[in-house]
ModelCIF file with pLDDT and N, C-alpha, C, O atoms, coordinates in Angstrom:
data_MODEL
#
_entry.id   MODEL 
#
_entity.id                         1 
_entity.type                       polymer 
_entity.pdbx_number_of_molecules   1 
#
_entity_poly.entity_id                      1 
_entity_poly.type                           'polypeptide(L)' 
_entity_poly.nstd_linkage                   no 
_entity_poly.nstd_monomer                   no 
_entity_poly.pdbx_seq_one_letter_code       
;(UNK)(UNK)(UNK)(UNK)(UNK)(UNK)(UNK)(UNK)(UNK)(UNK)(UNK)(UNK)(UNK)(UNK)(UNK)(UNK)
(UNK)(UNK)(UNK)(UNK)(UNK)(UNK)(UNK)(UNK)(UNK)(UNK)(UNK)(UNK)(UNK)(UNK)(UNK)(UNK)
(UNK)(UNK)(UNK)(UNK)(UNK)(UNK)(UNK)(UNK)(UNK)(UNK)(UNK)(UNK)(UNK)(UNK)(UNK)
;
_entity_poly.pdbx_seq_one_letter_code_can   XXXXXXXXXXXXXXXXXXXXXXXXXXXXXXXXXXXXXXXXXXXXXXX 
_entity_poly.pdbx_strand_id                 A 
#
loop_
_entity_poly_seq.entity_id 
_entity_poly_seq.num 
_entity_poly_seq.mon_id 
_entity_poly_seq.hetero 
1 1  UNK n 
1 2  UNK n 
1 3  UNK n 
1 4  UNK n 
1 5  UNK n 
1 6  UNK n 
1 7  UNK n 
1 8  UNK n 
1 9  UNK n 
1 10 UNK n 
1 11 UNK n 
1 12 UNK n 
1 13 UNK n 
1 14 UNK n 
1 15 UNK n 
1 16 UNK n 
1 17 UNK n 
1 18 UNK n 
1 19 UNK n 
1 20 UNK n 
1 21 UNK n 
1 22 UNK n 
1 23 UNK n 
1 24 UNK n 
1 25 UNK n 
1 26 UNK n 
1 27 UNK n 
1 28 UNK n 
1 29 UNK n 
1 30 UNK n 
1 31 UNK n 
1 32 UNK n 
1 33 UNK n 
1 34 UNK n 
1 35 UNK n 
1 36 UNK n 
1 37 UNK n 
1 38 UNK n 
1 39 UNK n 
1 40 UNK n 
1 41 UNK n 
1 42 UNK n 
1 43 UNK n 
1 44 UNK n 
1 45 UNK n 
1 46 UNK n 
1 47 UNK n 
#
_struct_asym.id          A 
_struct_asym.entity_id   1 
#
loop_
_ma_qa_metric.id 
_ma_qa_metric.mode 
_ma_qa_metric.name 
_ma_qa_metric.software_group_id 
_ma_qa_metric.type 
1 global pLDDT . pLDDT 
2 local  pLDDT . pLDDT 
#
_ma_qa_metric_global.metric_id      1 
_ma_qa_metric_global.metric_value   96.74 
_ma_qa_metric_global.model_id       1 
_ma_qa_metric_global.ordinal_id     1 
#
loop_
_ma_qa_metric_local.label_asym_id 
_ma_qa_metric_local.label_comp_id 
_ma_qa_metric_local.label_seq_id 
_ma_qa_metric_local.metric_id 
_ma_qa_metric_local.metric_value 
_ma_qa_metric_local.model_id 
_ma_qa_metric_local.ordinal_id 
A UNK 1  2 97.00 1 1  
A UNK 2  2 98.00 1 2  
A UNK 3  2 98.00 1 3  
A UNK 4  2 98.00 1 4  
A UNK 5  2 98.00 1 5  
A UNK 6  2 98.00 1 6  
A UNK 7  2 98.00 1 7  
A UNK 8  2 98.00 1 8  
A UNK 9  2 98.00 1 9  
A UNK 10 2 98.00 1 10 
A UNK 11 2 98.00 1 11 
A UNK 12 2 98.00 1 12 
A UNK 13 2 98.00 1 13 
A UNK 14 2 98.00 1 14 
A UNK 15 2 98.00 1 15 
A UNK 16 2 96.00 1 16 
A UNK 17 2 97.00 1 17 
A UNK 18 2 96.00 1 18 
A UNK 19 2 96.00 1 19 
A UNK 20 2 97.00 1 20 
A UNK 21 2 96.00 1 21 
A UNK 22 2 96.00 1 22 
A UNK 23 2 95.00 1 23 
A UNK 24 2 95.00 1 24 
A UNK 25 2 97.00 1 25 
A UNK 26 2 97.00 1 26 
A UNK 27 2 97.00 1 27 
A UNK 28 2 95.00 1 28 
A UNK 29 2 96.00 1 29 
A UNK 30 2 98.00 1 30 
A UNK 31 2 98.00 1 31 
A UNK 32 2 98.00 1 32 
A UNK 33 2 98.00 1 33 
A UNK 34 2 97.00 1 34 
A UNK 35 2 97.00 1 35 
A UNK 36 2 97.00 1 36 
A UNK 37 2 98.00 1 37 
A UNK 38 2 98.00 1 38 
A UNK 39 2 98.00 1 39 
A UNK 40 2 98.00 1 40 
A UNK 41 2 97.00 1 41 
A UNK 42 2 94.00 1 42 
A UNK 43 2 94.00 1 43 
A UNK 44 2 91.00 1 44 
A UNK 45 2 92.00 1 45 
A UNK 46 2 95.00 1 46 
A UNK 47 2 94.00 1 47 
#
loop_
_atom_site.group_PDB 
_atom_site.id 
_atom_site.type_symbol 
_atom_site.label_atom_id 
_atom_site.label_alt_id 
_atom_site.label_comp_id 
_atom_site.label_asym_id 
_atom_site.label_entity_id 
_atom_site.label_seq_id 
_atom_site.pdbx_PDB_ins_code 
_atom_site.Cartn_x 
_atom_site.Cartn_y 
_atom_site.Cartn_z 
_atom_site.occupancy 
_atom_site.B_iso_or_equiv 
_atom_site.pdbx_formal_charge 
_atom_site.auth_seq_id 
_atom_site.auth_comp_id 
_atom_site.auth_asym_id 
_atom_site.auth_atom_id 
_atom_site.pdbx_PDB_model_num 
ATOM 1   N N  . UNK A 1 1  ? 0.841   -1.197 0.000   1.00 97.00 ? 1  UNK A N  1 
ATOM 2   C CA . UNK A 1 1  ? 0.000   0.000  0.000   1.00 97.00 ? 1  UNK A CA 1 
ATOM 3   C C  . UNK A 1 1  ? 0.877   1.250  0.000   1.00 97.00 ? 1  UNK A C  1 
ATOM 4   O O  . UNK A 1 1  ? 0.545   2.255  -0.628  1.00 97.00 ? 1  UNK A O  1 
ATOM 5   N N  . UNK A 1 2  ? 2.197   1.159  0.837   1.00 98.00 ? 2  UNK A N  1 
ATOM 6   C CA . UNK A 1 2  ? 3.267   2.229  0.549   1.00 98.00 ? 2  UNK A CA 1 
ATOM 7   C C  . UNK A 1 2  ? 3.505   2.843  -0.623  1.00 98.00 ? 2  UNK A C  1 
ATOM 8   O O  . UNK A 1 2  ? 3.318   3.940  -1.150  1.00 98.00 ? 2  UNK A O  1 
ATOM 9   N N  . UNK A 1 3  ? 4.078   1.570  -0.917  1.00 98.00 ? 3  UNK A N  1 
ATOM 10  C CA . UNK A 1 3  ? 4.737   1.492  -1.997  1.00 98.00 ? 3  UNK A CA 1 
ATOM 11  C C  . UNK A 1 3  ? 4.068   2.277  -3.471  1.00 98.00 ? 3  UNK A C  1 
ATOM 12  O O  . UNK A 1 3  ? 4.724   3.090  -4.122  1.00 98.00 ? 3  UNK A O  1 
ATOM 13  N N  . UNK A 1 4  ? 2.292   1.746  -3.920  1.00 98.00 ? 4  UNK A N  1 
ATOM 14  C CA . UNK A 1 4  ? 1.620   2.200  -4.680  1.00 98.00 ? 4  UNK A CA 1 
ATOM 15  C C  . UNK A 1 4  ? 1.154   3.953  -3.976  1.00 98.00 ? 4  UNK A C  1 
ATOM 16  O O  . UNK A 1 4  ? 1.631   4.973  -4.473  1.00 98.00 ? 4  UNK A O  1 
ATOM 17  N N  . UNK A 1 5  ? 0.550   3.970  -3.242  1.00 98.00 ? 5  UNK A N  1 
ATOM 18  C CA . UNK A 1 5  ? 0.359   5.076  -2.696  1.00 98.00 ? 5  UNK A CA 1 
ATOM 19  C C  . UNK A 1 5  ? 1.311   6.145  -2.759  1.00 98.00 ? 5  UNK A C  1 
ATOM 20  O O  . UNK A 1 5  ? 0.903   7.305  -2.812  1.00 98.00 ? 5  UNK A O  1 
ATOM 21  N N  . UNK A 1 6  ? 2.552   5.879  -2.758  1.00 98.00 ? 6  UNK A N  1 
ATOM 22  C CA . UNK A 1 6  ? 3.638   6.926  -2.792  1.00 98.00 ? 6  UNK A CA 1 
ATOM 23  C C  . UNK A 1 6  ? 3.682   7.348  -4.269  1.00 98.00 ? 6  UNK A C  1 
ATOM 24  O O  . UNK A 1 6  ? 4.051   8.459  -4.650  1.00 98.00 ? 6  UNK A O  1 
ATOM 25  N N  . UNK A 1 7  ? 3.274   6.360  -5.047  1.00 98.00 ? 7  UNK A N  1 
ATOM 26  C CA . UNK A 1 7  ? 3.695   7.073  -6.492  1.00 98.00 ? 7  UNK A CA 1 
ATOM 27  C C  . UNK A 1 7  ? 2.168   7.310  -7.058  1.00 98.00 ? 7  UNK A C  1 
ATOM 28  O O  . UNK A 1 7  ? 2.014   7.846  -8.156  1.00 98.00 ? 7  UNK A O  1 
ATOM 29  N N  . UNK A 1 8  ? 1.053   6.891  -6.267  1.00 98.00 ? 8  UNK A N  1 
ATOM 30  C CA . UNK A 1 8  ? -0.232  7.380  -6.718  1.00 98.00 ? 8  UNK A CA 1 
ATOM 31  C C  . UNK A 1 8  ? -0.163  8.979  -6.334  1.00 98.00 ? 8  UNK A C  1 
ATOM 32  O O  . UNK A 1 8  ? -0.630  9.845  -7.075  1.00 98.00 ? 8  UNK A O  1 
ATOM 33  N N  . UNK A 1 9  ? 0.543   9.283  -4.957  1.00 98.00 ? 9  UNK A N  1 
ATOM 34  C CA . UNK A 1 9  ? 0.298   10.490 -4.290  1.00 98.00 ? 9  UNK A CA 1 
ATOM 35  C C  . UNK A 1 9  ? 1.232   11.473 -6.359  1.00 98.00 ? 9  UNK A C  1 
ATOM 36  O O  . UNK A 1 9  ? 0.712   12.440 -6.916  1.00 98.00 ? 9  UNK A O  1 
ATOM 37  N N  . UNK A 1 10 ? 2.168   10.949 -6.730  1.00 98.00 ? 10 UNK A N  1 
ATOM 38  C CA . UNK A 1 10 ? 3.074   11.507 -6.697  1.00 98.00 ? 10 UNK A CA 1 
ATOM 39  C C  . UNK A 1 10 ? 2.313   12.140 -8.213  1.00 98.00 ? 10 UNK A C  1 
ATOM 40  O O  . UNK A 1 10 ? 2.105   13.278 -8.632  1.00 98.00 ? 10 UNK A O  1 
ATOM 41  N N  . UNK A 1 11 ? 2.075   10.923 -8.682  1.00 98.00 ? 11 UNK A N  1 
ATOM 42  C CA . UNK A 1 11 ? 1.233   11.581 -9.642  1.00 98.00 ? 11 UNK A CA 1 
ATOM 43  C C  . UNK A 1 11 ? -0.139  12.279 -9.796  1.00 98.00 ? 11 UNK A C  1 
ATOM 44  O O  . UNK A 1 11 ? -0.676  12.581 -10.862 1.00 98.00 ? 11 UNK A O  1 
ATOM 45  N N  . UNK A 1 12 ? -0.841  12.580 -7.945  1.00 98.00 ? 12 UNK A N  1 
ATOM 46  C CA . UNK A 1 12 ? -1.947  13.720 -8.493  1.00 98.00 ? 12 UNK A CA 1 
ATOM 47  C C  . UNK A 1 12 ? -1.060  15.009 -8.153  1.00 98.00 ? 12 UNK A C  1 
ATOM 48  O O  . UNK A 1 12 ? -1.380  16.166 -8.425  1.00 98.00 ? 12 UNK A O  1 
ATOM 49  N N  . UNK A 1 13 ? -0.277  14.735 -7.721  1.00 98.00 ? 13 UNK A N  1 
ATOM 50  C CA . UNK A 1 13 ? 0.331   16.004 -7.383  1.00 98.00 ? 13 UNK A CA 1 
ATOM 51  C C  . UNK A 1 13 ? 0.473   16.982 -8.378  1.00 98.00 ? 13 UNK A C  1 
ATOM 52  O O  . UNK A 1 13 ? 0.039   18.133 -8.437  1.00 98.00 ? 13 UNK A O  1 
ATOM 53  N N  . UNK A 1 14 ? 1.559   15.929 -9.601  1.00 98.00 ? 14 UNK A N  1 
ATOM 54  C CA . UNK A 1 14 ? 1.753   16.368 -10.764 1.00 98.00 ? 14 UNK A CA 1 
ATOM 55  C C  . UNK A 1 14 ? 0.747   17.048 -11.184 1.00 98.00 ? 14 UNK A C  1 
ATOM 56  O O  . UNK A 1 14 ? 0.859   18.242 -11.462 1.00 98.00 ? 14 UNK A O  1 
ATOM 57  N N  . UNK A 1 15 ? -0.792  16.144 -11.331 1.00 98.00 ? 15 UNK A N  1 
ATOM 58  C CA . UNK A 1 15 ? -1.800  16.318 -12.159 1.00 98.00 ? 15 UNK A CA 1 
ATOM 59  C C  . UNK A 1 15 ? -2.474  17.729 -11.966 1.00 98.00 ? 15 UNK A C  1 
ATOM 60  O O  . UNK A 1 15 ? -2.950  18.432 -12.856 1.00 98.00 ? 15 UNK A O  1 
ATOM 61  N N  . UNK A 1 16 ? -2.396  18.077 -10.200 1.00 96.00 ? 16 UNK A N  1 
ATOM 62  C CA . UNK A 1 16 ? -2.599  19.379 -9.680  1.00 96.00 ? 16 UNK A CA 1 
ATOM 63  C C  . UNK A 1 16 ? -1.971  20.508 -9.834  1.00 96.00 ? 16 UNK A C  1 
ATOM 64  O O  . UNK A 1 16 ? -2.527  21.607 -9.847  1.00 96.00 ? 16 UNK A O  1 
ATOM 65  N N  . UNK A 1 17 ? -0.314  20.232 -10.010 1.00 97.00 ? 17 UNK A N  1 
ATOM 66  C CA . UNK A 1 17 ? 0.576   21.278 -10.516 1.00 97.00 ? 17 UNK A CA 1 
ATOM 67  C C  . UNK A 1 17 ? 0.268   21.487 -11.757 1.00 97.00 ? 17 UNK A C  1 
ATOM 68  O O  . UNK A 1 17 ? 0.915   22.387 -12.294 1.00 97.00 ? 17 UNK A O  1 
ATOM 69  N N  . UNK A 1 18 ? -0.410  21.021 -12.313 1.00 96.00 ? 18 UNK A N  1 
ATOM 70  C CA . UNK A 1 18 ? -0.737  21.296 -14.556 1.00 96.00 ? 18 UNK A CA 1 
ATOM 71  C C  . UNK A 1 18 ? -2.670  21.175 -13.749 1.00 96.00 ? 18 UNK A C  1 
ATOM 72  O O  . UNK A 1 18 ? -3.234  20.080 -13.741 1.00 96.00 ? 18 UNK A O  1 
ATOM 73  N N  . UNK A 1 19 ? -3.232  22.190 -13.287 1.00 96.00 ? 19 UNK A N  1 
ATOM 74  C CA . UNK A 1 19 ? -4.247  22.560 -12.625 1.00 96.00 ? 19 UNK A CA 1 
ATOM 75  C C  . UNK A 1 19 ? -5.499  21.936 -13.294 1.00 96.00 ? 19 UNK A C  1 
ATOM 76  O O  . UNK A 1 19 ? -6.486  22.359 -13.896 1.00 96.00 ? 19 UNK A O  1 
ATOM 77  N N  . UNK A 1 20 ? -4.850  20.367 -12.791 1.00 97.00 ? 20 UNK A N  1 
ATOM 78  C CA . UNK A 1 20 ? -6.158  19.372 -13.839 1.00 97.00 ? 20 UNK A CA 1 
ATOM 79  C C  . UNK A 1 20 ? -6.692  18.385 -12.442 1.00 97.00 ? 20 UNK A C  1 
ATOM 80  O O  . UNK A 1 20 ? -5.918  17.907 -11.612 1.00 97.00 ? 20 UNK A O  1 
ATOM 81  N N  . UNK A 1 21 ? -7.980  18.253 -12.437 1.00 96.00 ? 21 UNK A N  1 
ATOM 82  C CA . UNK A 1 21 ? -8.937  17.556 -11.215 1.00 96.00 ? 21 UNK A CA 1 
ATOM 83  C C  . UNK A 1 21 ? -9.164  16.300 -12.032 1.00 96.00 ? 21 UNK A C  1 
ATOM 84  O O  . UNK A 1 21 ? -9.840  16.317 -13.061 1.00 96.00 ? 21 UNK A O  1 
ATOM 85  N N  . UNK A 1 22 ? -8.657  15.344 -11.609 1.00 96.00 ? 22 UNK A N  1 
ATOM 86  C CA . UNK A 1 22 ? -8.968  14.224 -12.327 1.00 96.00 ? 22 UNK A CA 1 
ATOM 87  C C  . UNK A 1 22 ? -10.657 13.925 -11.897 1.00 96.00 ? 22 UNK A C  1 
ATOM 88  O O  . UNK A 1 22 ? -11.313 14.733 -12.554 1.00 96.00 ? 22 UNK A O  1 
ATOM 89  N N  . UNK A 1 23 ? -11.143 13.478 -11.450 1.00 95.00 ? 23 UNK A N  1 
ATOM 90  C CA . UNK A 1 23 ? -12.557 13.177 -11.103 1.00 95.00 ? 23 UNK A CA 1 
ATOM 91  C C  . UNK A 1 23 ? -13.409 11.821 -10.957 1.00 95.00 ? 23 UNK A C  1 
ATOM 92  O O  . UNK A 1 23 ? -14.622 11.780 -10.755 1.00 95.00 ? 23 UNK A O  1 
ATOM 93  N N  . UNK A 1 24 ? -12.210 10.285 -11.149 1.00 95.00 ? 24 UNK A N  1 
ATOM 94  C CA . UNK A 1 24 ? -12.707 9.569  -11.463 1.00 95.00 ? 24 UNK A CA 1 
ATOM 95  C C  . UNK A 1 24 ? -11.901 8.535  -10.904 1.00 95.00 ? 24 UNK A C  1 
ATOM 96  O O  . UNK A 1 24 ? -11.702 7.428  -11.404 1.00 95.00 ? 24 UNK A O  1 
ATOM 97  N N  . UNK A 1 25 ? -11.310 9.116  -9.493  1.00 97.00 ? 25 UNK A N  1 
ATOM 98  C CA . UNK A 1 25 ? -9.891  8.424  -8.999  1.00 97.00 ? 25 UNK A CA 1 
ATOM 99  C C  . UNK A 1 25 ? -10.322 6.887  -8.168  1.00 97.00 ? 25 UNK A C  1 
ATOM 100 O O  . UNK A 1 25 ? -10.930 6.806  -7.102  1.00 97.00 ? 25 UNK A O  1 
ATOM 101 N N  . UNK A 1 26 ? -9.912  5.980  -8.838  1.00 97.00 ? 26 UNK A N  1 
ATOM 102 C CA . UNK A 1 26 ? -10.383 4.726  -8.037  1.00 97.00 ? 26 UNK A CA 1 
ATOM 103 C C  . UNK A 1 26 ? -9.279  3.612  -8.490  1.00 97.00 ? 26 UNK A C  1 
ATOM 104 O O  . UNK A 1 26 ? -8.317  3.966  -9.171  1.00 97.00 ? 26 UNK A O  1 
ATOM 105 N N  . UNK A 1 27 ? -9.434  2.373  -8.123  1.00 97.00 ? 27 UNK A N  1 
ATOM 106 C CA . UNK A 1 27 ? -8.256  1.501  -8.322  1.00 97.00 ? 27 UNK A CA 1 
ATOM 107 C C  . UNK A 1 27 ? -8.382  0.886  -9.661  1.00 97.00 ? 27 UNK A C  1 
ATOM 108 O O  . UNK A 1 27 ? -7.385  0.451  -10.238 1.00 97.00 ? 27 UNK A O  1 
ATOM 109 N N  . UNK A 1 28 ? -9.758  0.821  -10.267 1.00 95.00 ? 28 UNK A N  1 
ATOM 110 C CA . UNK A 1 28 ? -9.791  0.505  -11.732 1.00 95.00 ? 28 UNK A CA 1 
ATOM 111 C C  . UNK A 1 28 ? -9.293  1.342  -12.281 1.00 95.00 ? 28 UNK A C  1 
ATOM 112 O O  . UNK A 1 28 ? -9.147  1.118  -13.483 1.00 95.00 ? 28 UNK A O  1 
ATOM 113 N N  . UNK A 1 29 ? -8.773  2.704  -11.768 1.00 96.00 ? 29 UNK A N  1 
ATOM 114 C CA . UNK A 1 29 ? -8.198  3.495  -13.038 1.00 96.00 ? 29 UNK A CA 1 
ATOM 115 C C  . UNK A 1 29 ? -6.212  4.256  -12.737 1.00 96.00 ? 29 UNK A C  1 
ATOM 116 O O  . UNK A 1 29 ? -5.642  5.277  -13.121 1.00 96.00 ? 29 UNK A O  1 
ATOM 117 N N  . UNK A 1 30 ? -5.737  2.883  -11.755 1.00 98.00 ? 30 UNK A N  1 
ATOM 118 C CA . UNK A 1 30 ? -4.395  3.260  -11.463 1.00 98.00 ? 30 UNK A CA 1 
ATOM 119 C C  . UNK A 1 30 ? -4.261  1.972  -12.166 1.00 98.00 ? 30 UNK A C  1 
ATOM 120 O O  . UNK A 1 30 ? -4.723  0.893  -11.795 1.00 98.00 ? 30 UNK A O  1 
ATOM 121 N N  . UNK A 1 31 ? -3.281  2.320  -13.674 1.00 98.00 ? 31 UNK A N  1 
ATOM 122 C CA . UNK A 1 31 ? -2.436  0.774  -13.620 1.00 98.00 ? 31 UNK A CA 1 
ATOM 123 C C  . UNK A 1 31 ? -1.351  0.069  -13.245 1.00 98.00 ? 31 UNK A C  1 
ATOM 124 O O  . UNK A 1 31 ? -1.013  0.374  -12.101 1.00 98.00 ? 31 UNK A O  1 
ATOM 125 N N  . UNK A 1 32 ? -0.816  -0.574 -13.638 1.00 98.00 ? 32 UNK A N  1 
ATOM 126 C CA . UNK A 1 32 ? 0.180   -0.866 -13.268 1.00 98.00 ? 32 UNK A CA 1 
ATOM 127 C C  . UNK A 1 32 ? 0.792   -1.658 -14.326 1.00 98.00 ? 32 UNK A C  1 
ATOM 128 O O  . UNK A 1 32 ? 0.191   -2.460 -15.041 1.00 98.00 ? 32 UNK A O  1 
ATOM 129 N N  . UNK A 1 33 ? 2.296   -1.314 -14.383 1.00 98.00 ? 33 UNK A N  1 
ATOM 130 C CA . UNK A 1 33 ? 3.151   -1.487 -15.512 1.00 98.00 ? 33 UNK A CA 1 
ATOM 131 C C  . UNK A 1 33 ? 4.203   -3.071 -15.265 1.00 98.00 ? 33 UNK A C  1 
ATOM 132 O O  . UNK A 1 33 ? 4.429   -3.721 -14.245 1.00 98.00 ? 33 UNK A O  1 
ATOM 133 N N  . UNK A 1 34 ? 4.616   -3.240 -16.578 1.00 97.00 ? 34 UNK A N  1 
ATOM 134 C CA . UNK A 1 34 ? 5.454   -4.647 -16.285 1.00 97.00 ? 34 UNK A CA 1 
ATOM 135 C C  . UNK A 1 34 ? 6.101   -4.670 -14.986 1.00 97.00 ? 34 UNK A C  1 
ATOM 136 O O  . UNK A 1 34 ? 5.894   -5.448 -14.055 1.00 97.00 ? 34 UNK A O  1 
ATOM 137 N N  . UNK A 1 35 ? 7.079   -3.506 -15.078 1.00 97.00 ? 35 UNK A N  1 
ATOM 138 C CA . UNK A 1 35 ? 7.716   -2.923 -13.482 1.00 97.00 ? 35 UNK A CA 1 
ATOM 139 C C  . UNK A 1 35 ? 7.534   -2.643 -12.091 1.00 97.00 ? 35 UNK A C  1 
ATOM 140 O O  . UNK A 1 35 ? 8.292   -2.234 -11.211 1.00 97.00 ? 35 UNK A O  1 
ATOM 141 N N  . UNK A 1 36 ? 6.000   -3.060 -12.132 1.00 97.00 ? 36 UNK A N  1 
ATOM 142 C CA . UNK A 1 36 ? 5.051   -2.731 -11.122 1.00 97.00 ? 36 UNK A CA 1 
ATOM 143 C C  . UNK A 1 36 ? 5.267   -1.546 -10.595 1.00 97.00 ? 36 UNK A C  1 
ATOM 144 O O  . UNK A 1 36 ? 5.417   -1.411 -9.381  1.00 97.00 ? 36 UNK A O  1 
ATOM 145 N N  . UNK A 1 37 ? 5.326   -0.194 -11.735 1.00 98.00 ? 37 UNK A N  1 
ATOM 146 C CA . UNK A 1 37 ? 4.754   1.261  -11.379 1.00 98.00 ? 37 UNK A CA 1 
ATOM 147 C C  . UNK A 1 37 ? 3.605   1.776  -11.555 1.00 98.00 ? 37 UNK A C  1 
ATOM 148 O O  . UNK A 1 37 ? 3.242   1.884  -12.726 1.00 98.00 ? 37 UNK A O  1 
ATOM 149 N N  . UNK A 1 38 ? 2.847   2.166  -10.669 1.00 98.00 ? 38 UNK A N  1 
ATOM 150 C CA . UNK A 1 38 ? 1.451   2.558  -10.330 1.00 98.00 ? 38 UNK A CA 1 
ATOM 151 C C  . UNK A 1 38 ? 1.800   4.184  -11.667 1.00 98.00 ? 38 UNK A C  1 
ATOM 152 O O  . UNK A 1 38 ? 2.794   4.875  -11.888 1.00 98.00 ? 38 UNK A O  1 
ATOM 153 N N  . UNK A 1 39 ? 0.188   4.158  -12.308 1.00 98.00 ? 39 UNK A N  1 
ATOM 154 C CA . UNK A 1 39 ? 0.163   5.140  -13.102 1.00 98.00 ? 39 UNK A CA 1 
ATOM 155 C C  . UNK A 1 39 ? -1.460  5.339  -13.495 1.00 98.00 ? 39 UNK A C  1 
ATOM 156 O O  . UNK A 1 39 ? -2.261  4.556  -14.003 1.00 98.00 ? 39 UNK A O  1 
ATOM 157 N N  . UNK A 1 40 ? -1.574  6.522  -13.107 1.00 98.00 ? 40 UNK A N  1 
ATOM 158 C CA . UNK A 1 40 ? -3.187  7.013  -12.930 1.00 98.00 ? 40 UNK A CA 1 
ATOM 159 C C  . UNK A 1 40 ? -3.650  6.950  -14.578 1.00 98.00 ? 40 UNK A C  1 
ATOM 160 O O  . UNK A 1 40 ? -2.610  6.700  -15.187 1.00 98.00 ? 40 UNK A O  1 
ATOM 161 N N  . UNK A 1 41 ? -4.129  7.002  -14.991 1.00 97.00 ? 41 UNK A N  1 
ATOM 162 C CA . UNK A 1 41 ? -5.105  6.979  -16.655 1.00 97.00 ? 41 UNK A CA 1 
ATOM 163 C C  . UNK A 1 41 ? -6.846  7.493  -16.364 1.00 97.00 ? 41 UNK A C  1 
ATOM 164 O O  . UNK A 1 41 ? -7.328  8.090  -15.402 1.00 97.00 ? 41 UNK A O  1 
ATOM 165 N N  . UNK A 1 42 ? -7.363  7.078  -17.379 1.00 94.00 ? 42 UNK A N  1 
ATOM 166 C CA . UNK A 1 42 ? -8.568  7.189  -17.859 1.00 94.00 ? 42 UNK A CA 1 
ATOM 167 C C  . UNK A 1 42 ? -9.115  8.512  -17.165 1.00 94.00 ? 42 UNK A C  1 
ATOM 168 O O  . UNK A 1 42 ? -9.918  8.393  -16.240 1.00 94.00 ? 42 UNK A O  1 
ATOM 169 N N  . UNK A 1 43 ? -8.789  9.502  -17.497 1.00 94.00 ? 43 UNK A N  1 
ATOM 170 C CA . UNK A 1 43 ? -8.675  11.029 -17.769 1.00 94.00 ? 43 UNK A CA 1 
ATOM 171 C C  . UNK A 1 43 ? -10.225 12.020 -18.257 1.00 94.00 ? 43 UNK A C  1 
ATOM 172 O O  . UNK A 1 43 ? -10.548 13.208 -18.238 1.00 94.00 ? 43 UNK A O  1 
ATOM 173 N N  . UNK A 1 44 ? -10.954 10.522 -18.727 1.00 91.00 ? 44 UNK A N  1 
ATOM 174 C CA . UNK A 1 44 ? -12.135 10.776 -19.689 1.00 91.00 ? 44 UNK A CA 1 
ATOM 175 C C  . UNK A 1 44 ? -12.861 12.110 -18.498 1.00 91.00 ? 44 UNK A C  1 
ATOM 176 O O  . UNK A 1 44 ? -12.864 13.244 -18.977 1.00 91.00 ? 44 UNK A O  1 
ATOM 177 N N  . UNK A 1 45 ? -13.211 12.018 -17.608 1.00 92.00 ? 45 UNK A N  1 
ATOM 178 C CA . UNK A 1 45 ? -13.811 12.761 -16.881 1.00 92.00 ? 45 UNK A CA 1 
ATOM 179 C C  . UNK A 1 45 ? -13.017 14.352 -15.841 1.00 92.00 ? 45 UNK A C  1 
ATOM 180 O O  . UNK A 1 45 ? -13.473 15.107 -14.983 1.00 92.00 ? 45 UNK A O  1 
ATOM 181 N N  . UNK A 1 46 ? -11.801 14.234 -16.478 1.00 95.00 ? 46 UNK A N  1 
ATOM 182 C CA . UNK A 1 46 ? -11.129 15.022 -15.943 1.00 95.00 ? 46 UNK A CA 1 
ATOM 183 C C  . UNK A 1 46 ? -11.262 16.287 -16.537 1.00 95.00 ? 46 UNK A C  1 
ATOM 184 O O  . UNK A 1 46 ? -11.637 16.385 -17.705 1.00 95.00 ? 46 UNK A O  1 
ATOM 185 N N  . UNK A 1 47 ? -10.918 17.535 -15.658 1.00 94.00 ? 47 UNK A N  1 
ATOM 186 C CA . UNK A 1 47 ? -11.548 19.130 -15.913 1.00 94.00 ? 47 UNK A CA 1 
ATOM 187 C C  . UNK A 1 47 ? -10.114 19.404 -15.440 1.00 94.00 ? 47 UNK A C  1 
ATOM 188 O O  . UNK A 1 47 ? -9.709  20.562 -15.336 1.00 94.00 ? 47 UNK A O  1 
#
């Protein structure tokens, strides 16, 4: 839960510094890569 959480935090941060509200934040929409790096997507609802 660290581990994902630290790089979930890391990327709304980002998403907030480029003054974008994602809106649709849940675990179906963090994936996760061969490397097992957590990475937010599906944007569809984001302002």
């Amino acid at each position: 839960v660290r581990f994902y959480l630290k790089q979930i935090t890391s990327g709304l941060q980002y998403l907030h510094l480029q003054g974008i509200i994602h809106r649709d934040l849940k675990l179906s929409n963090v994936f996760i890569t061969e490397r097992m790096q957590a990475k937010i997507g599906d944007l569809g609802l984001a302002t």
